[in-house]
PDB file of N, CA and C in Angstrom:
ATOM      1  N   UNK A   1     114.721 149.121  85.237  1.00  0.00           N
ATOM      2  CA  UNK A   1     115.212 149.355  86.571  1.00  0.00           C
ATOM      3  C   UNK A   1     115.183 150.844  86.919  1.00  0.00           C
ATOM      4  N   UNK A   2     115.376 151.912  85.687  1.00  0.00           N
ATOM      5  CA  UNK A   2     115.482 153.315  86.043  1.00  0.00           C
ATOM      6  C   UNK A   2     114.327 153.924  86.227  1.00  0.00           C
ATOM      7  N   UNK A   3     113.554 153.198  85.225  1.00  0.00           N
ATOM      8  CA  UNK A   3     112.197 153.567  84.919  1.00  0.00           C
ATOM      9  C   UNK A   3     111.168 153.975  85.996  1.00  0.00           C
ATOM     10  N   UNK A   4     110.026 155.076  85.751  1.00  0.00           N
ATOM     11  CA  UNK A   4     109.406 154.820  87.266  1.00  0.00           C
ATOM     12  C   UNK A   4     107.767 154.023  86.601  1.00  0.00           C
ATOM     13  N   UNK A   5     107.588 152.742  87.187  1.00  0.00           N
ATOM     14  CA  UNK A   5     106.418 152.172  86.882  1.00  0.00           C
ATOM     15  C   UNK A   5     104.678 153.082  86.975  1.00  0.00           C
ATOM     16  N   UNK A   6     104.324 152.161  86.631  1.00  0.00           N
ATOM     17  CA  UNK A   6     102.614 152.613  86.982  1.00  0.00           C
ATOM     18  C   UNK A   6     102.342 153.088  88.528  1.00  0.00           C
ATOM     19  N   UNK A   7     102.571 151.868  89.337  1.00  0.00           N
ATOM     20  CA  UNK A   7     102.477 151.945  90.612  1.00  0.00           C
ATOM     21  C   UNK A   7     103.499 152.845  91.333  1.00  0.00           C
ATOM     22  N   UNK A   8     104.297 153.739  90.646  1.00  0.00           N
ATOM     23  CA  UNK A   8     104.372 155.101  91.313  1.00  0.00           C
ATOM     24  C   UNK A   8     103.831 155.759  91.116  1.00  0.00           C
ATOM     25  N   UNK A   9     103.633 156.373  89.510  1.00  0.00           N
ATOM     26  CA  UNK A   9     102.760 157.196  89.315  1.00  0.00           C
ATOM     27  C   UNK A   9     101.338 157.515  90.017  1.00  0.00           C
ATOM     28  N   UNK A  10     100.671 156.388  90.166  1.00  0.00           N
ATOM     29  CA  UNK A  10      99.539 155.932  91.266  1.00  0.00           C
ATOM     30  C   UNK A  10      99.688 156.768  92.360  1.00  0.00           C
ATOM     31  N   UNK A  11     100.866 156.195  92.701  1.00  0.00           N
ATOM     32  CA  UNK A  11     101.410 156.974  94.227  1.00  0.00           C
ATOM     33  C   UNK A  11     101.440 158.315  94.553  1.00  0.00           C
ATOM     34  N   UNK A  12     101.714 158.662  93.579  1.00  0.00           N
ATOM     35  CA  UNK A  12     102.697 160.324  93.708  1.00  0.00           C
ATOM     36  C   UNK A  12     100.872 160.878  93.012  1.00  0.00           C
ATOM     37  N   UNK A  13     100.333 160.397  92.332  1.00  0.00           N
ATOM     38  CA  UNK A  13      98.976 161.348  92.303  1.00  0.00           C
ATOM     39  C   UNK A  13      98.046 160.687  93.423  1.00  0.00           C
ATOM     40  N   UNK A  14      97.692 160.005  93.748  1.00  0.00           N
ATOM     41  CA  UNK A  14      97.388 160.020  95.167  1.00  0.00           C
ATOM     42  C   UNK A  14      97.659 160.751  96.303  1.00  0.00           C
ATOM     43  N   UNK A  15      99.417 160.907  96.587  1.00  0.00           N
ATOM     44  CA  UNK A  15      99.501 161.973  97.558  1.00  0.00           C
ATOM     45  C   UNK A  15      99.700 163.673  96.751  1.00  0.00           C
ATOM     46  N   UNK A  16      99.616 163.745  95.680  1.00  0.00           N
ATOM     47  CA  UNK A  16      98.867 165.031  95.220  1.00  0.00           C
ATOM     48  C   UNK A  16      97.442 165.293  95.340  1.00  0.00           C
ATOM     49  N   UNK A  17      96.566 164.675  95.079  1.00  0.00           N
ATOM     50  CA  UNK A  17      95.316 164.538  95.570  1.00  0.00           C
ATOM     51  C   UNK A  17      95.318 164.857  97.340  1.00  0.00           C
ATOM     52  N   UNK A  18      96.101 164.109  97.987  1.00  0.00           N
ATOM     53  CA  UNK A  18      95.219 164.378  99.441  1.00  0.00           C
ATOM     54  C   UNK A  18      96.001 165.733 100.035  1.00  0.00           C
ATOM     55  N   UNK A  19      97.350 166.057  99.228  1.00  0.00           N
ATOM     56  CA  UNK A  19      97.880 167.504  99.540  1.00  0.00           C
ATOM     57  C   UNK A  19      97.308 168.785  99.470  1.00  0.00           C
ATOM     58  N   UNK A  20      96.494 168.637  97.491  1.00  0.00           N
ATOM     59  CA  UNK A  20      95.746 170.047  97.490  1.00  0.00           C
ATOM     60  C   UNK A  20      93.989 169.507  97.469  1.00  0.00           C
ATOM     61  N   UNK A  21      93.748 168.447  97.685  1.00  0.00           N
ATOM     62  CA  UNK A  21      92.654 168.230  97.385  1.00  0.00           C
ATOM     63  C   UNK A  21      91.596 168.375  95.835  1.00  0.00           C
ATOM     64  N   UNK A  22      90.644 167.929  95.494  1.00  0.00           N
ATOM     65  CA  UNK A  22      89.738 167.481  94.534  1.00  0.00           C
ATOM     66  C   UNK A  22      89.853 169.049  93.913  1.00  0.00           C
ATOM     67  N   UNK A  23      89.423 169.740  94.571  1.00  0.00           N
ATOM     68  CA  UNK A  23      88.816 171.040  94.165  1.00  0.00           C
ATOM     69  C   UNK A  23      89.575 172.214  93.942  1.00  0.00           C
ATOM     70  N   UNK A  24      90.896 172.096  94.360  1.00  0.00           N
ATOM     71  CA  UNK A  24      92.371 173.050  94.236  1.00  0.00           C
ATOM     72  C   UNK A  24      92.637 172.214  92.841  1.00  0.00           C
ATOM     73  N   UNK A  25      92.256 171.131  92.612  1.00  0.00           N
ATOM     74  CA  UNK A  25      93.077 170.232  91.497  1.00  0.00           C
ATOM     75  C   UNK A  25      92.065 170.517  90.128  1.00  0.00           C
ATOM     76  N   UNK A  26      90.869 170.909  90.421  1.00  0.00           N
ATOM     77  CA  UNK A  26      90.122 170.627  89.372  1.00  0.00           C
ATOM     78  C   UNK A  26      90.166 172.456  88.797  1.00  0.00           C
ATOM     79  N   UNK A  27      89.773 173.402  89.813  1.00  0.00           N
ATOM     80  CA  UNK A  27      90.694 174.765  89.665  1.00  0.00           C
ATOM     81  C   UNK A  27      91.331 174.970  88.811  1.00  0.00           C
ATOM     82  N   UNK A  28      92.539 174.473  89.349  1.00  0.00           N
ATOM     83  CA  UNK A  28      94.394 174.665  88.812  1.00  0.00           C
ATOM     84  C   UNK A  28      93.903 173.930  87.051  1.00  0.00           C
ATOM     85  N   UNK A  29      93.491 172.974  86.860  1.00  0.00           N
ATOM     86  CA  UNK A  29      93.392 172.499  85.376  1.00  0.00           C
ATOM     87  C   UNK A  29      92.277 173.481  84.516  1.00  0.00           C
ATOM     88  N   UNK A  30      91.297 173.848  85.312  1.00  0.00           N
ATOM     89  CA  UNK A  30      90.392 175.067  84.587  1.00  0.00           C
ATOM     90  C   UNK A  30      91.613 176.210  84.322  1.00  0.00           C
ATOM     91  N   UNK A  31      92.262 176.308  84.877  1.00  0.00           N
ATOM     92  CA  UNK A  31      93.098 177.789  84.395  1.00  0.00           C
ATOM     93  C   UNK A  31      94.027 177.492  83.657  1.00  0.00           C
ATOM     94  N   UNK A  32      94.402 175.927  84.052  1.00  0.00           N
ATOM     95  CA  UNK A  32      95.384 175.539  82.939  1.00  0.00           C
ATOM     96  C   UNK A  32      94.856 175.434  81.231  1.00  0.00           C
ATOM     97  N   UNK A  33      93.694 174.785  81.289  1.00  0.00           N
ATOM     98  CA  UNK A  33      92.846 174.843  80.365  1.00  0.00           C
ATOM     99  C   UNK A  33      92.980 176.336  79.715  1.00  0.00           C
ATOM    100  N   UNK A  34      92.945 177.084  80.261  1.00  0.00           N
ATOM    101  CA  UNK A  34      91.869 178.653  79.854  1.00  0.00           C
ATOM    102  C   UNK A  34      93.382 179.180  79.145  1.00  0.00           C
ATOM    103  N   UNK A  35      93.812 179.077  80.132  1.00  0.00           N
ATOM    104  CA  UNK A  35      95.250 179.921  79.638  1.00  0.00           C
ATOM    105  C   UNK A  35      96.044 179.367  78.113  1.00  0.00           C
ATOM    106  N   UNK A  36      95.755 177.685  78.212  1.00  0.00           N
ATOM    107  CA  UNK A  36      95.837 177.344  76.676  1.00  0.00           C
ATOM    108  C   UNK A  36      95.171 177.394  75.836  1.00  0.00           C
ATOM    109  N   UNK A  37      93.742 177.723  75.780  1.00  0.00           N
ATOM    110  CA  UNK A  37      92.745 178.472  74.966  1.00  0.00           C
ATOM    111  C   UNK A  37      93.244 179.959  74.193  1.00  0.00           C
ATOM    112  N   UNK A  38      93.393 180.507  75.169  1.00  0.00           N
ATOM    113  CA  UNK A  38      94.155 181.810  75.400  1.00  0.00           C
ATOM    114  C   UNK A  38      95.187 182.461  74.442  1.00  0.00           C
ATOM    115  N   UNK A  39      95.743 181.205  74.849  1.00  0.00           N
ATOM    116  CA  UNK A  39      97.532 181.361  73.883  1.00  0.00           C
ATOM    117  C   UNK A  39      97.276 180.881  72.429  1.00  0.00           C
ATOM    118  N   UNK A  40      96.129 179.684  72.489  1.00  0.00           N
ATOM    119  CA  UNK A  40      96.031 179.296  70.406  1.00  0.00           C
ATOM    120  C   UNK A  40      94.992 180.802  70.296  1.00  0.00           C
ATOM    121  N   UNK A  41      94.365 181.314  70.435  1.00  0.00           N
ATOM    122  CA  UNK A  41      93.354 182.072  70.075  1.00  0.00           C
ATOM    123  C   UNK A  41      94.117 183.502  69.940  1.00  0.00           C
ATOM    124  N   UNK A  42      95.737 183.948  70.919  1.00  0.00           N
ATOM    125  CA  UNK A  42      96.035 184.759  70.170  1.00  0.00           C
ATOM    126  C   UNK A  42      96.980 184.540  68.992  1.00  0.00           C
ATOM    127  N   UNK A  43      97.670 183.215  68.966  1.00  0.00           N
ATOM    128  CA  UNK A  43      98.325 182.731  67.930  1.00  0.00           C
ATOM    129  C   UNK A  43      97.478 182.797  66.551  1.00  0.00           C
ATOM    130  N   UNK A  44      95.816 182.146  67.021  1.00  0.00           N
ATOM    131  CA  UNK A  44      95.561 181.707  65.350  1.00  0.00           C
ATOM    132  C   UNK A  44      95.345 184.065  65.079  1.00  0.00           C
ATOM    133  N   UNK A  45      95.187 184.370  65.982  1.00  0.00           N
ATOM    134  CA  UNK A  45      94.629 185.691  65.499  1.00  0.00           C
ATOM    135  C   UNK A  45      96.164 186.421  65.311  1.00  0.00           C
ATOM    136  N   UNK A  46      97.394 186.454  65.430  1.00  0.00           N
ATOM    137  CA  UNK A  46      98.011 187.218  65.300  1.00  0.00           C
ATOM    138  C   UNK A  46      98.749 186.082  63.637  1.00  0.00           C
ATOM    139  N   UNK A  47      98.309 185.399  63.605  1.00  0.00           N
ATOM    140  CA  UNK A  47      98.504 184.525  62.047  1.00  0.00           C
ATOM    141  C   UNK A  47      97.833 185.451  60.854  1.00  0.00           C
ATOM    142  N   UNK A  48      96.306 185.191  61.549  1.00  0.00           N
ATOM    143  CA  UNK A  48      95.207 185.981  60.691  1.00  0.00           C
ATOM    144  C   UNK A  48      95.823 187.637  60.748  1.00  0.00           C
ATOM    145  N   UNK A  49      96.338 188.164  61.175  1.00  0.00           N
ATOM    146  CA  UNK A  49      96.794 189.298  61.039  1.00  0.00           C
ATOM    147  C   UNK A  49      98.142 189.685  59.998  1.00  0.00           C
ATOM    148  N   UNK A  50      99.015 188.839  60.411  1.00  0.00           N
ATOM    149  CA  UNK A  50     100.035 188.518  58.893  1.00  0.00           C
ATOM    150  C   UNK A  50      99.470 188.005  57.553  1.00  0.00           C
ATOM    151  N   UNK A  51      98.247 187.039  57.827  1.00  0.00           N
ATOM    152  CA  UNK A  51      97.748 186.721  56.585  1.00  0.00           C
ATOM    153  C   UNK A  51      97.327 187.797  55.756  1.00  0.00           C
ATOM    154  N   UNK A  52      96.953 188.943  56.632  1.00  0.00           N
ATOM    155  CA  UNK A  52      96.166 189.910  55.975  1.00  0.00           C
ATOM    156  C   UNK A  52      96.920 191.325  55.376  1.00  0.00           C
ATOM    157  N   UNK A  53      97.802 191.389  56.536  1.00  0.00           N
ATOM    158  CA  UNK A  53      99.223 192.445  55.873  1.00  0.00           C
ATOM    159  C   UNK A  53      99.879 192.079  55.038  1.00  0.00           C
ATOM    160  N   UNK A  54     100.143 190.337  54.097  1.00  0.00           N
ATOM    161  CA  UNK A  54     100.779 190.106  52.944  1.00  0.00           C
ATOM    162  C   UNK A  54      99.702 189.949  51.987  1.00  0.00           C
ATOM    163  N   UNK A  55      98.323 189.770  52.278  1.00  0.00           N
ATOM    164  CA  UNK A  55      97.289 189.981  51.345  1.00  0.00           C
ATOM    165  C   UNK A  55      97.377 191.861  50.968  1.00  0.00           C
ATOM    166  N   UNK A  56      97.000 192.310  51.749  1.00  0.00           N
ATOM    167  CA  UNK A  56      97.318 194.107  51.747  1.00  0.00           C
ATOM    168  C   UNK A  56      98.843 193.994  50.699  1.00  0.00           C
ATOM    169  N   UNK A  57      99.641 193.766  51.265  1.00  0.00           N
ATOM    170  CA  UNK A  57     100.991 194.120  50.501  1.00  0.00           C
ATOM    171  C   UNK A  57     101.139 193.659  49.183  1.00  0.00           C
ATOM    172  N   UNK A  58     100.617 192.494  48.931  1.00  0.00           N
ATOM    173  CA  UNK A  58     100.260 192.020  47.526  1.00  0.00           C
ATOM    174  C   UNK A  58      99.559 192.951  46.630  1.00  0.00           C
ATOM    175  N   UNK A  59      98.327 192.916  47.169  1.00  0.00           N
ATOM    176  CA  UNK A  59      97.539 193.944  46.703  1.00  0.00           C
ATOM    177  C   UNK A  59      97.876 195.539  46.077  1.00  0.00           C
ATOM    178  N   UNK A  60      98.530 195.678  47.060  1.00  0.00           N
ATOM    179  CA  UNK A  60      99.229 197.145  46.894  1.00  0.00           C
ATOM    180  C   UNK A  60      99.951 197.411  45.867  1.00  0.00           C
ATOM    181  N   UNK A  61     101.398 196.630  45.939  1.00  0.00           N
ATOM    182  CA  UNK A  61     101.806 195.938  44.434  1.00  0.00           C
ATOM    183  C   UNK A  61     101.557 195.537  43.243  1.00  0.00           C
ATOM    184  N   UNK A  62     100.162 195.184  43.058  1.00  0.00           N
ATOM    185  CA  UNK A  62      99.707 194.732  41.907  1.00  0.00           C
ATOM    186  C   UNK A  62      99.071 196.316  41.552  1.00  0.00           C
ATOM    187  N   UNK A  63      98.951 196.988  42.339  1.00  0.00           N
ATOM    188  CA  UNK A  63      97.876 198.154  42.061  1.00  0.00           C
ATOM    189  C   UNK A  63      99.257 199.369  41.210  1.00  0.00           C
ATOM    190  N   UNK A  64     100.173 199.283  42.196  1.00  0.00           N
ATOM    191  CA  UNK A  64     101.382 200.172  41.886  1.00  0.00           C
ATOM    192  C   UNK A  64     101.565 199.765  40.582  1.00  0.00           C
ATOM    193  N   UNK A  65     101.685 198.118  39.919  1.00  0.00           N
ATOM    194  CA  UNK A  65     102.227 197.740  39.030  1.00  0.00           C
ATOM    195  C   UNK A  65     101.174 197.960  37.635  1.00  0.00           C
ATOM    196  N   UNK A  66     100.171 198.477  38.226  1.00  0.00           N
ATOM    197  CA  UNK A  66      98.498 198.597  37.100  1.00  0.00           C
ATOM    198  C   UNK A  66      98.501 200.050  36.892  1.00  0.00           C
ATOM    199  N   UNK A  67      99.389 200.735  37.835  1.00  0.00           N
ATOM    200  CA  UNK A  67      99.088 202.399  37.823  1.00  0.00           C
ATOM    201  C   UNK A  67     100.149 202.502  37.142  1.00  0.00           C
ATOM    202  N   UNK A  68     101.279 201.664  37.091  1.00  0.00           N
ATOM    203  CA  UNK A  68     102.596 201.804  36.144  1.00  0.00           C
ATOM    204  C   UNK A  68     102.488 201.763  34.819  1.00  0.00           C
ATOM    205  N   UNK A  69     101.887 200.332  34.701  1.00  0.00           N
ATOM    206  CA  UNK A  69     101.311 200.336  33.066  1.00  0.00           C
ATOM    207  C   UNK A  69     100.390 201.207  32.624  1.00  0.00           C
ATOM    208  N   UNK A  70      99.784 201.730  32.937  1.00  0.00           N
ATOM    209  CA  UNK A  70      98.789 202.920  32.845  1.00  0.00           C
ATOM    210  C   UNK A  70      99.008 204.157  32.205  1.00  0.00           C
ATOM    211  N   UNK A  71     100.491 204.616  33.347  1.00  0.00           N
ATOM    212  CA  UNK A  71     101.404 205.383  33.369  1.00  0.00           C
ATOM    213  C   UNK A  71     102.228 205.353  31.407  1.00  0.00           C
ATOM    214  N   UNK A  72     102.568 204.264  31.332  1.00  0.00           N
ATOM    215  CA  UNK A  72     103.560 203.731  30.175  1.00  0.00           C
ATOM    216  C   UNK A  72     102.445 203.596  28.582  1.00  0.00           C
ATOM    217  N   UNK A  73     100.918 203.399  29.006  1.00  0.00           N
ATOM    218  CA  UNK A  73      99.927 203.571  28.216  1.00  0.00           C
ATOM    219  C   UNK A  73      99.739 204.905  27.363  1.00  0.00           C
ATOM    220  N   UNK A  74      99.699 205.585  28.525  1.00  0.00           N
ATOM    221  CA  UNK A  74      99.124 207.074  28.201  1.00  0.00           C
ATOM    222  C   UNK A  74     100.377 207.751  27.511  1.00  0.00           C
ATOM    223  N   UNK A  75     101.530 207.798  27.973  1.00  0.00           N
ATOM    224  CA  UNK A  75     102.727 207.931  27.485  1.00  0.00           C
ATOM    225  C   UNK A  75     102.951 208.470  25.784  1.00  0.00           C
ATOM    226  N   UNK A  76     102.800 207.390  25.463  1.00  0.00           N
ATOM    227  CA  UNK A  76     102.660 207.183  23.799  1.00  0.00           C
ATOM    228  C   UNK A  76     102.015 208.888  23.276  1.00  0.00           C
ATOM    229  N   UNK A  77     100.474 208.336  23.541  1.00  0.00           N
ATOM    230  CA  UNK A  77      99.398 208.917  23.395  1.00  0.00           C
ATOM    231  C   UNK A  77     100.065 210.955  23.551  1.00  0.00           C
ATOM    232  N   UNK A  78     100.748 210.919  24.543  1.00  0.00           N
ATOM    233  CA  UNK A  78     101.015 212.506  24.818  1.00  0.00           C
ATOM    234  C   UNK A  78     101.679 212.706  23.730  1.00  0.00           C
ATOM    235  N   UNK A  79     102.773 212.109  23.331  1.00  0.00           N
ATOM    236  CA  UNK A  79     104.171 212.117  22.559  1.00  0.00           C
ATOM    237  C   UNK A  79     103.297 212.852  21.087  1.00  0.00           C
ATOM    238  N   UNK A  80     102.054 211.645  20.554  1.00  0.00           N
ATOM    239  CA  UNK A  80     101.545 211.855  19.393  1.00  0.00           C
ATOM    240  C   UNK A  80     100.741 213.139  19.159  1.00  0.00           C
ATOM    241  N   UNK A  81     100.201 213.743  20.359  1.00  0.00           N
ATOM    242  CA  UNK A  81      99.001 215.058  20.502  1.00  0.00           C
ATOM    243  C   UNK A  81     100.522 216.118  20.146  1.00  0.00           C
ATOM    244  N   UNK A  82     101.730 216.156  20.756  1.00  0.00           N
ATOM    245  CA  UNK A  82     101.968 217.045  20.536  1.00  0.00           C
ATOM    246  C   UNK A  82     102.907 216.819  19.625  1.00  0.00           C
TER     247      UNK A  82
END
């Protein structure tokens, strides 16, 4: 009873159709279209951009942690020369 059937829906885009016409309607969905293109393409790219600053930050870390042991290598080695 609350519900609105088929045969409104029908209705109400029918008199949207003869309000803005075929070509205001087909328009308005090209930009609607574009603009949601838009929005995943800067989403997947601002993803790919975090993907790449915790790849970097990883990286960085493992390097700090290779220059540490390095550090703790050579160590020894001084102690014994002198």
């Amino acid at each position: 009873m609350g519900g609105i059937s088929i045969w409104q829906l029908l209705i109400i885009a029918l008199i949207v159709v003869l309000l803005f016409g075929t070509k205001k309607l087909r328009s308005l969905g090209g930009d609607l279209g574009g603009a949601v293109k838009g929005f995943k393409n800067a989403m997947s790219s601002e993803d790919e951009k975090k993907a790449l600053e915790e790849k970097t930050a990883a990286e960085n870390t493992s390097a700090e942690k290779t220059a540490q042991a390095d550090e703790k290598k050579t160590e020894p080695k001084d102690k014994e020369q002198a």
